[in-house]
C-alpha atoms as a PDB file:
ATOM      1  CA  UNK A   1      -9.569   3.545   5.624  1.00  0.00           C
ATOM      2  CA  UNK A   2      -7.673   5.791   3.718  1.00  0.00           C
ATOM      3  CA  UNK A   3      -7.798   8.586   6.863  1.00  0.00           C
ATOM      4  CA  UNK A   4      -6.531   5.753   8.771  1.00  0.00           C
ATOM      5  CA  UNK A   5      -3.439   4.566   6.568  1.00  0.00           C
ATOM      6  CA  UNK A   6      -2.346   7.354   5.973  1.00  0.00           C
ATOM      7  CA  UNK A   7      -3.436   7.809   1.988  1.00  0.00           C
ATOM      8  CA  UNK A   8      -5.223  10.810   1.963  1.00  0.00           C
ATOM      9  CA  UNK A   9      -4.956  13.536   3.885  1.00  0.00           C
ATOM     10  CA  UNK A  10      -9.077  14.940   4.896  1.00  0.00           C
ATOM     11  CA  UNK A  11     -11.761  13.185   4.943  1.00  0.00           C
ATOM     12  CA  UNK A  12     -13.032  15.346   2.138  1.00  0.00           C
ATOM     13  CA  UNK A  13      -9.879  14.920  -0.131  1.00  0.00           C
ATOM     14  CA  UNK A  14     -11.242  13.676  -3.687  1.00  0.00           C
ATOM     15  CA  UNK A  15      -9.124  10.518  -3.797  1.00  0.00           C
ATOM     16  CA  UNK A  16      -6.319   8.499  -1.849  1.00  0.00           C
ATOM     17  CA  UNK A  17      -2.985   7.845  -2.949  1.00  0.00           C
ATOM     18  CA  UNK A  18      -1.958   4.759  -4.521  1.00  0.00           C
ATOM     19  CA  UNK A  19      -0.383   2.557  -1.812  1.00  0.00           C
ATOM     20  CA  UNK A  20      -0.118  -1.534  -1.700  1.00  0.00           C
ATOM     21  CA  UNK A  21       0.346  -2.944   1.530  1.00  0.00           C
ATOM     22  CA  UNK A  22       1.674  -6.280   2.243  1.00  0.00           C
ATOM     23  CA  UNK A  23      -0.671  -7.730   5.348  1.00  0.00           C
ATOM     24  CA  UNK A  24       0.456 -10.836   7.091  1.00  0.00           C
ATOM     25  CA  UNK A  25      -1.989 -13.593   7.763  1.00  0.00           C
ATOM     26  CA  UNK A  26      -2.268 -12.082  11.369  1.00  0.00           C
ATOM     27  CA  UNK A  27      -3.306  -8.866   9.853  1.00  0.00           C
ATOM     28  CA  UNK A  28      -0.372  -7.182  10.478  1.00  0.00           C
ATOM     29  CA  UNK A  29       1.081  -4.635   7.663  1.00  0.00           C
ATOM     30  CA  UNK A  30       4.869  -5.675   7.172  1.00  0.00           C
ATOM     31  CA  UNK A  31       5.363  -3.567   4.060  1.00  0.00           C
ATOM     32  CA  UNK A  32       3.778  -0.633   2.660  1.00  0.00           C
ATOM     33  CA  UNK A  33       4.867   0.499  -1.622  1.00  0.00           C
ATOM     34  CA  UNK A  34       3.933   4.324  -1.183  1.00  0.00           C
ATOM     35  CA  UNK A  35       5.571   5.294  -4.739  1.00  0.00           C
ATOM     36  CA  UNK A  36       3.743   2.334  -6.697  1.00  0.00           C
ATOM     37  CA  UNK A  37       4.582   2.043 -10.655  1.00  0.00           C
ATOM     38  CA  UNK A  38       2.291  -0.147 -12.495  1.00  0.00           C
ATOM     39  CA  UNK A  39       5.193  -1.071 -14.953  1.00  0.00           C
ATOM     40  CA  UNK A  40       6.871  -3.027 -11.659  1.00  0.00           C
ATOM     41  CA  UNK A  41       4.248  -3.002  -8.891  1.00  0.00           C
ATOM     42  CA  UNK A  42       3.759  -7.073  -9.664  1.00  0.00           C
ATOM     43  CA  UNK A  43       7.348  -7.834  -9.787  1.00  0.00           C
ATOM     44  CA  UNK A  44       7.773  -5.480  -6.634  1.00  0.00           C
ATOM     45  CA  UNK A  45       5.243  -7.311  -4.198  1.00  0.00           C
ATOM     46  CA  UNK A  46       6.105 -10.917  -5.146  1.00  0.00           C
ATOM     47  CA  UNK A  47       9.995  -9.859  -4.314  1.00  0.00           C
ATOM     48  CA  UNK A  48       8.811  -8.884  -1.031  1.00  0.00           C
ATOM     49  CA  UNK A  49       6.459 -11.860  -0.330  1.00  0.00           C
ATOM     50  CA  UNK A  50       9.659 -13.920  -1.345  1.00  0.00           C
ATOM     51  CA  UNK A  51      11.437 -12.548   1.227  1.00  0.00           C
END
């Protein structure tokens, strides 16, 4: 999954990066947080689900 959205980069890497993404309840991504901080990441998401 990670391959697929585009958080790591082989399929050997070591980890994935640390990116939220906002999925509609048709499973459609309508946002994606690429440059997540834990300090706002909670305040960030329910802004955008208010929206």
């Amino acid at each position: 999954m990670g391959l697929a959205l585009g958080a790591c980069d082989a399929p050997d890497a070591g980890w994935a990066a640390r990116i939220s993404y906002v999925i509609d309840e048709k499973g459609i991504v309508v946002a994606s947080l690429a440059d997540v901080d834990p300090t706002t990441h909670t305040d960030d998401v329910l802004k955008l689900l208010a929206d």
